[in-house]
PDB file of N, CA and C in Angstrom:
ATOM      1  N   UNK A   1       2.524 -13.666  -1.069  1.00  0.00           N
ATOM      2  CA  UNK A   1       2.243 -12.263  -0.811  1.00  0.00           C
ATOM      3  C   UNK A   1       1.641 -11.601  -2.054  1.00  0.00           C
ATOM      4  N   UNK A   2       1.698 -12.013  -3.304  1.00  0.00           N
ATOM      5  CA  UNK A   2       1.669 -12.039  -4.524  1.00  0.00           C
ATOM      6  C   UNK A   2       0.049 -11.907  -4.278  1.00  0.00           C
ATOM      7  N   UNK A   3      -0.398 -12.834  -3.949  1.00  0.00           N
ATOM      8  CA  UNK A   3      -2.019 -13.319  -3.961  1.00  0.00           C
ATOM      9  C   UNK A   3      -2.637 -11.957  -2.956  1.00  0.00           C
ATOM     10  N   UNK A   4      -2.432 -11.903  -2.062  1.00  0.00           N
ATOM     11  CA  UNK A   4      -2.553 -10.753  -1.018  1.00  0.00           C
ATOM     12  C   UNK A   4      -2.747  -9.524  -2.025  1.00  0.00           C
ATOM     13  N   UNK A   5      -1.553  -8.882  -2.394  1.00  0.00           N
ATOM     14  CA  UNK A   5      -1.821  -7.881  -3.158  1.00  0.00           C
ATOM     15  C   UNK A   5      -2.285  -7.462  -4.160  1.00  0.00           C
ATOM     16  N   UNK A   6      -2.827  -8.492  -4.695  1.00  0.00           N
ATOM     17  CA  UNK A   6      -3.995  -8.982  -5.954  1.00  0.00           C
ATOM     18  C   UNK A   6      -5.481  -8.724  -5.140  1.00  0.00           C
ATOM     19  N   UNK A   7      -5.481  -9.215  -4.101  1.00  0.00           N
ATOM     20  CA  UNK A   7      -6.978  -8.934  -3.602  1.00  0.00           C
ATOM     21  C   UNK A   7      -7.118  -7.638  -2.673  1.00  0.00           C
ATOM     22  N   UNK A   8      -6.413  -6.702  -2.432  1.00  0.00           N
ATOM     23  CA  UNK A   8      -6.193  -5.809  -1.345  1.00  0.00           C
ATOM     24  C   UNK A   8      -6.087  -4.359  -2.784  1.00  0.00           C
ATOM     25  N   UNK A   9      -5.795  -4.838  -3.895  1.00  0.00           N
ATOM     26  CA  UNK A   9      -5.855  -4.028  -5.012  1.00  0.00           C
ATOM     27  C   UNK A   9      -7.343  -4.233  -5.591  1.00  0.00           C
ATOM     28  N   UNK A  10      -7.822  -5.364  -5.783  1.00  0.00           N
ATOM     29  CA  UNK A  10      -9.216  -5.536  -6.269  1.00  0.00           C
ATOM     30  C   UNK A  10     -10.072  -4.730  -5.247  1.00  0.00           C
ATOM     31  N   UNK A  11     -10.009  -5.331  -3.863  1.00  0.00           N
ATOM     32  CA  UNK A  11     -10.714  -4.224  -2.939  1.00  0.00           C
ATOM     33  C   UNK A  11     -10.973  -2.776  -3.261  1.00  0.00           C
ATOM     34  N   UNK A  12      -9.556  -2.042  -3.308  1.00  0.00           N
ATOM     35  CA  UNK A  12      -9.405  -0.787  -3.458  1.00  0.00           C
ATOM     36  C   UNK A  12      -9.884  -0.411  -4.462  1.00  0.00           C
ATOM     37  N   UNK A  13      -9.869  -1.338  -5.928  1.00  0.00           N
ATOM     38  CA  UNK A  13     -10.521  -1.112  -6.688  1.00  0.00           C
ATOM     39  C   UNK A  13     -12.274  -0.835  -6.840  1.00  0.00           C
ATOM     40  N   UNK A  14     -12.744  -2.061  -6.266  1.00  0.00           N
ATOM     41  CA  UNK A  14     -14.545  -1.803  -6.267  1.00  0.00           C
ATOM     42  C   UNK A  14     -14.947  -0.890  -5.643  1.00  0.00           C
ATOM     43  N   UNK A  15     -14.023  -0.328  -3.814  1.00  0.00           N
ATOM     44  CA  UNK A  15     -14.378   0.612  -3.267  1.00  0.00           C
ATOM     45  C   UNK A  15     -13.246   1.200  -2.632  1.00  0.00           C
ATOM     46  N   UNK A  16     -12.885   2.264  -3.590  1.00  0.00           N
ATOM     47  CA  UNK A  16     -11.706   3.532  -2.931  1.00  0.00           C
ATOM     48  C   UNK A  16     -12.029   3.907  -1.828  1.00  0.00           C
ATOM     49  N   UNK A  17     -12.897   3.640  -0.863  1.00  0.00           N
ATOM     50  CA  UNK A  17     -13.452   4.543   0.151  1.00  0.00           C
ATOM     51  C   UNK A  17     -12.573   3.471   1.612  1.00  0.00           C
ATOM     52  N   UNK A  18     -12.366   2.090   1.242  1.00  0.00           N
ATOM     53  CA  UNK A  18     -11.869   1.320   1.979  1.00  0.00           C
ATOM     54  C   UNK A  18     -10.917   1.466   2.554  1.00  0.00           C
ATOM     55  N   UNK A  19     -10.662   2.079   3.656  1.00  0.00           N
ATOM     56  CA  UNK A  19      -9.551   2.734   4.180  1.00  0.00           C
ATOM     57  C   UNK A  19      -8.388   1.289   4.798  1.00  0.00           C
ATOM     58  N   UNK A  20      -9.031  -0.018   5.174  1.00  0.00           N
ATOM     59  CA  UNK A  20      -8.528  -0.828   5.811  1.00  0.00           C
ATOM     60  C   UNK A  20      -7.732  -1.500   4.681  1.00  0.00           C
ATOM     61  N   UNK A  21      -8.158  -1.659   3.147  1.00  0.00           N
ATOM     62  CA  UNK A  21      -7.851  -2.425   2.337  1.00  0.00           C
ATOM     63  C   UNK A  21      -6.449  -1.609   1.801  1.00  0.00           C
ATOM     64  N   UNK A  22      -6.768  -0.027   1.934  1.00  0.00           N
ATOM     65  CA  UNK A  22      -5.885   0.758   1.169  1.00  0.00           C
ATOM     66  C   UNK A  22      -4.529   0.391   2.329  1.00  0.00           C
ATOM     67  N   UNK A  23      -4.723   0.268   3.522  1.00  0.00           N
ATOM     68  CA  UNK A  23      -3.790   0.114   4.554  1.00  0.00           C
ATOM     69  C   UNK A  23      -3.396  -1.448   4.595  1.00  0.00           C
ATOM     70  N   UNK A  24      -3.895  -2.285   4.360  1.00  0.00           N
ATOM     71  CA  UNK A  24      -3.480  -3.631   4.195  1.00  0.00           C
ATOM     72  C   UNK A  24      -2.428  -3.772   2.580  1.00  0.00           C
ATOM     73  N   UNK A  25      -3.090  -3.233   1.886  1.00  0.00           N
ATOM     74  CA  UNK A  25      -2.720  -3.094   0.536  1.00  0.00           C
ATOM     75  C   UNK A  25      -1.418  -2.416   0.532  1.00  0.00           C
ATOM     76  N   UNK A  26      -1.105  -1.082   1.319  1.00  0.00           N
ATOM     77  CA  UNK A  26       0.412  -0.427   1.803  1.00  0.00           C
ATOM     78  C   UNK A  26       1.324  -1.266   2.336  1.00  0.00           C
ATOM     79  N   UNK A  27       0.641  -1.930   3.524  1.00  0.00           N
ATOM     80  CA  UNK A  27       1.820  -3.090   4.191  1.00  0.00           C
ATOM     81  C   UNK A  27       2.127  -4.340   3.563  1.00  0.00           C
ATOM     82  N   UNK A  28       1.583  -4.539   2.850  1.00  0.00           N
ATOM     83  CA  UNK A  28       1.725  -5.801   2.224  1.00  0.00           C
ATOM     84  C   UNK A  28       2.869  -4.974   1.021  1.00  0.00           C
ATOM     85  N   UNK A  29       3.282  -3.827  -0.121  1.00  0.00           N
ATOM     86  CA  UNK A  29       4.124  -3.641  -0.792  1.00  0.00           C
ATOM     87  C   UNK A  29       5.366  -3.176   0.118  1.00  0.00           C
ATOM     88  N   UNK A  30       4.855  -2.572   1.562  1.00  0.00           N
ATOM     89  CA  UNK A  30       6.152  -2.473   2.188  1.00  0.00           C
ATOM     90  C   UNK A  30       6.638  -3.516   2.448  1.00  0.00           C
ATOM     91  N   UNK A  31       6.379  -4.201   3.119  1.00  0.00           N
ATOM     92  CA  UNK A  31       7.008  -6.134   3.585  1.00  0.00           C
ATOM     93  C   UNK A  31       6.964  -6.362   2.406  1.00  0.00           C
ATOM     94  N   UNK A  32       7.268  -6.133   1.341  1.00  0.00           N
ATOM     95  CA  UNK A  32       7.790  -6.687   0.204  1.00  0.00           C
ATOM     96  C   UNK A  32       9.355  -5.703   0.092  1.00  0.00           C
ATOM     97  N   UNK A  33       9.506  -4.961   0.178  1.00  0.00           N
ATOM     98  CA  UNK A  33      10.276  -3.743  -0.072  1.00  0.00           C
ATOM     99  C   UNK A  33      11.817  -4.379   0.679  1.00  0.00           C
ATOM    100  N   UNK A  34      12.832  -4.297   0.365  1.00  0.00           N
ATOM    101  CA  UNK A  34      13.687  -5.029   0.553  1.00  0.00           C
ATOM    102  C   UNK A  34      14.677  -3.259   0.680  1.00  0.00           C
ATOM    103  N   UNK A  35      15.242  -2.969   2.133  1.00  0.00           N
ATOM    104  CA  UNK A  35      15.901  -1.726   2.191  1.00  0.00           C
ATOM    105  C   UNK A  35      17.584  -1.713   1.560  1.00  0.00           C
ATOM    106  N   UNK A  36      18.038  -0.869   0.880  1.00  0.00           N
ATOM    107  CA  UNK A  36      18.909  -0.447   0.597  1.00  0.00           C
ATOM    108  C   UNK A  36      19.404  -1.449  -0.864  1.00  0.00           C
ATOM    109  N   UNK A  37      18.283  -2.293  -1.572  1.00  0.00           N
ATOM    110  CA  UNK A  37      18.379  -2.614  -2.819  1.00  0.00           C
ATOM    111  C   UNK A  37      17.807  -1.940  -3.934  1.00  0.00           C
ATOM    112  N   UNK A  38      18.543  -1.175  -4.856  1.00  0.00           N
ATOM    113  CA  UNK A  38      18.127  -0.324  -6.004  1.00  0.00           C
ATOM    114  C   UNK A  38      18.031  -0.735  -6.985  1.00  0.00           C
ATOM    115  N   UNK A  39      16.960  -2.148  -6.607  1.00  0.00           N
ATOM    116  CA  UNK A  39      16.639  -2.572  -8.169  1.00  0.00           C
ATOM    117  C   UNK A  39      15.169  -1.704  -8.574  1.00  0.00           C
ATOM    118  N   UNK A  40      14.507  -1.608 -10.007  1.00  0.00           N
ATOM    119  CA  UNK A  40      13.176  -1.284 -10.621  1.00  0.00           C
ATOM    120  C   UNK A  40      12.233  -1.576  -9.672  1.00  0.00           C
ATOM    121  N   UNK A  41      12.132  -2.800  -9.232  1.00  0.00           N
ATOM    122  CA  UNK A  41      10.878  -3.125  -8.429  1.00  0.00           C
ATOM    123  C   UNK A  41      10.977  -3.134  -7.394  1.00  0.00           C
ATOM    124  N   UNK A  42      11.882  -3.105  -6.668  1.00  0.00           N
ATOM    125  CA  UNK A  42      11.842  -2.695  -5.173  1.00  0.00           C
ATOM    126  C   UNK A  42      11.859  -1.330  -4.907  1.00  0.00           C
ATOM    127  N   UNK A  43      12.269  -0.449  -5.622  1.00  0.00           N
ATOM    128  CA  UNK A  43      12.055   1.079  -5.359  1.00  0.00           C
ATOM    129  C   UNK A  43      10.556   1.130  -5.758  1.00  0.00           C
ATOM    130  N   UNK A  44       9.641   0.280  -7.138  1.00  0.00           N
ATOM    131  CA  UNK A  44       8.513   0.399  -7.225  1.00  0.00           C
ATOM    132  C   UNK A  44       7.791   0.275  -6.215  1.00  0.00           C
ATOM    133  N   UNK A  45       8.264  -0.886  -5.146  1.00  0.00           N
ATOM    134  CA  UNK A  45       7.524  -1.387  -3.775  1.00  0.00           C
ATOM    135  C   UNK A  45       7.151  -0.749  -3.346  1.00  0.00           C
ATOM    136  N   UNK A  46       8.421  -0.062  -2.599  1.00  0.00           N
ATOM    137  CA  UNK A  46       8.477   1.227  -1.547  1.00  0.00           C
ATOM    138  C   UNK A  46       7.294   2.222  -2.391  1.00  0.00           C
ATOM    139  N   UNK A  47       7.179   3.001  -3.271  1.00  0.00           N
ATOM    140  CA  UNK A  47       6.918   4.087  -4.050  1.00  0.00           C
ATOM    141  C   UNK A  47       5.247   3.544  -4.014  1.00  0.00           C
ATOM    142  N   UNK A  48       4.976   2.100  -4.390  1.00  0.00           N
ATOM    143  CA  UNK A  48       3.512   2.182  -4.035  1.00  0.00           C
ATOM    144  C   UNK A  48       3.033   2.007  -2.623  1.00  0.00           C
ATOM    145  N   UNK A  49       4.058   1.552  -2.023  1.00  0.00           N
ATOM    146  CA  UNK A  49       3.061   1.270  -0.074  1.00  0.00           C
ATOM    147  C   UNK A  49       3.632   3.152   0.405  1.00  0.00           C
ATOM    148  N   UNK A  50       4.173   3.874  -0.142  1.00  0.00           N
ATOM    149  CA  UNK A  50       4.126   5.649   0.178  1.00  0.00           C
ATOM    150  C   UNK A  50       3.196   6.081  -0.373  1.00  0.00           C
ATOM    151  N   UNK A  51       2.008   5.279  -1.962  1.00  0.00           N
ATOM    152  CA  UNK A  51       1.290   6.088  -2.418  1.00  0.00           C
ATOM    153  C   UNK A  51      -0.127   5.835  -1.633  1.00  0.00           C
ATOM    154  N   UNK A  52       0.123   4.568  -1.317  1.00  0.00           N
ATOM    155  CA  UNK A  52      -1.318   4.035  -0.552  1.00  0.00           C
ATOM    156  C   UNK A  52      -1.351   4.667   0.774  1.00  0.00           C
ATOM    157  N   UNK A  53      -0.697   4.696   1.333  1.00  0.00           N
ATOM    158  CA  UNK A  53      -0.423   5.742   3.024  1.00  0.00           C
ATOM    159  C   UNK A  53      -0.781   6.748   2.539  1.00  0.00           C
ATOM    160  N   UNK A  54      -0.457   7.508   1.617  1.00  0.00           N
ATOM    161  CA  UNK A  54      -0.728   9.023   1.093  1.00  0.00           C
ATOM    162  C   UNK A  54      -1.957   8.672   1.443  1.00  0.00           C
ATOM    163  N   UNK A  55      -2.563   8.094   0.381  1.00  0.00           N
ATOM    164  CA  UNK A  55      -4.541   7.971   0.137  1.00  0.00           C
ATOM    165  C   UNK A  55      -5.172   7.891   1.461  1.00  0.00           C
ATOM    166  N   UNK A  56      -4.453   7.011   1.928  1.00  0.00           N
ATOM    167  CA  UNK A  56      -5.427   7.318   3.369  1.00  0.00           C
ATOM    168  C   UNK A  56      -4.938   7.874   4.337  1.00  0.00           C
ATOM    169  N   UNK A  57      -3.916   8.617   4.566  1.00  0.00           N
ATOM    170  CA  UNK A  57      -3.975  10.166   5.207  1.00  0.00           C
ATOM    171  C   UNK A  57      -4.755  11.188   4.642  1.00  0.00           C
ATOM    172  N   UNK A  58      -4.662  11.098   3.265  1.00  0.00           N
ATOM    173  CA  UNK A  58      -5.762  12.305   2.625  1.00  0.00           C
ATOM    174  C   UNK A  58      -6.960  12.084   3.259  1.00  0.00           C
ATOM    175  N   UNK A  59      -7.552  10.703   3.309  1.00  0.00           N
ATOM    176  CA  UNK A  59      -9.028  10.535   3.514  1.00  0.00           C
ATOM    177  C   UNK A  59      -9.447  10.674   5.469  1.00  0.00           C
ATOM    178  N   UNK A  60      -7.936  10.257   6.191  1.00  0.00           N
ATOM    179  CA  UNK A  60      -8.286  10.255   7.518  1.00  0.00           C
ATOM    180  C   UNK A  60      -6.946  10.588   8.037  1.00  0.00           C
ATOM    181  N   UNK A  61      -6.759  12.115   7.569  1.00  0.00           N
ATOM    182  CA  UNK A  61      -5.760  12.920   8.148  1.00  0.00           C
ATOM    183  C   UNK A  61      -4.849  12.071   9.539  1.00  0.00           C
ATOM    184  N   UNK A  62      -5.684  11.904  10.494  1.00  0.00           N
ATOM    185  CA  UNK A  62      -4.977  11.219  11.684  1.00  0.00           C
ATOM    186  C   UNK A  62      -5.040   9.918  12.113  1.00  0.00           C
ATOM    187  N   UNK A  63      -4.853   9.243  10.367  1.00  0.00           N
ATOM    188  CA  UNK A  63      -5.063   7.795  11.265  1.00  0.00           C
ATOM    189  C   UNK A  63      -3.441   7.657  11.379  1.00  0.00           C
ATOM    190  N   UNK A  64      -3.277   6.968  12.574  1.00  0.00           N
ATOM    191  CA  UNK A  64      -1.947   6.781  13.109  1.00  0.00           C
ATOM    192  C   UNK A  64      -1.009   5.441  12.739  1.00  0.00           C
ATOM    193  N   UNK A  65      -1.563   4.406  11.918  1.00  0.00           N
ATOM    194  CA  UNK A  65      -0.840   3.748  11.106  1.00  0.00           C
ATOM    195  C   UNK A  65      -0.503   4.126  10.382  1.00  0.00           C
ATOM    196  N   UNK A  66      -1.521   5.072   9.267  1.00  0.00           N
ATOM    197  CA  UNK A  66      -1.135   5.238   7.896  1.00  0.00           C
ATOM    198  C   UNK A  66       0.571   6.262   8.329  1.00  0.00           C
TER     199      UNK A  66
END
């Protein structure tokens, strides 16, 4: 999953406008996200697949995954 979110971040990187990558890129740190464990990096998980949903609600108010 490691590899996944290495290329779904490079995406987002060359083109912020990628709404599919920013949404692949969210689900992939949520299915990492392990509920009701309060370690550093699993609250990091959660905290980046909420920042990537943010981005693309900003960009497409009603998409219904994000």
């Amino acid at each position: 999953m490691r590899q996944a979110i290495d290329h779904f971040q490079q995406a987002v990187t060359l083109d912020p406008s990628l709404i599919n990558a920013r949404l692949y890129l969210a689900t992939a740190y949520a299915q990492q996200y392990v509920g009701g464990v309060d370690t550093p990096d699993n609250i990091r998980m959660a905290e980046q697949a909420i920042d990537q949903y943010k981005q693309v609600l900003q960009a497409d108010p009603r998409n219904i995954t994000a």
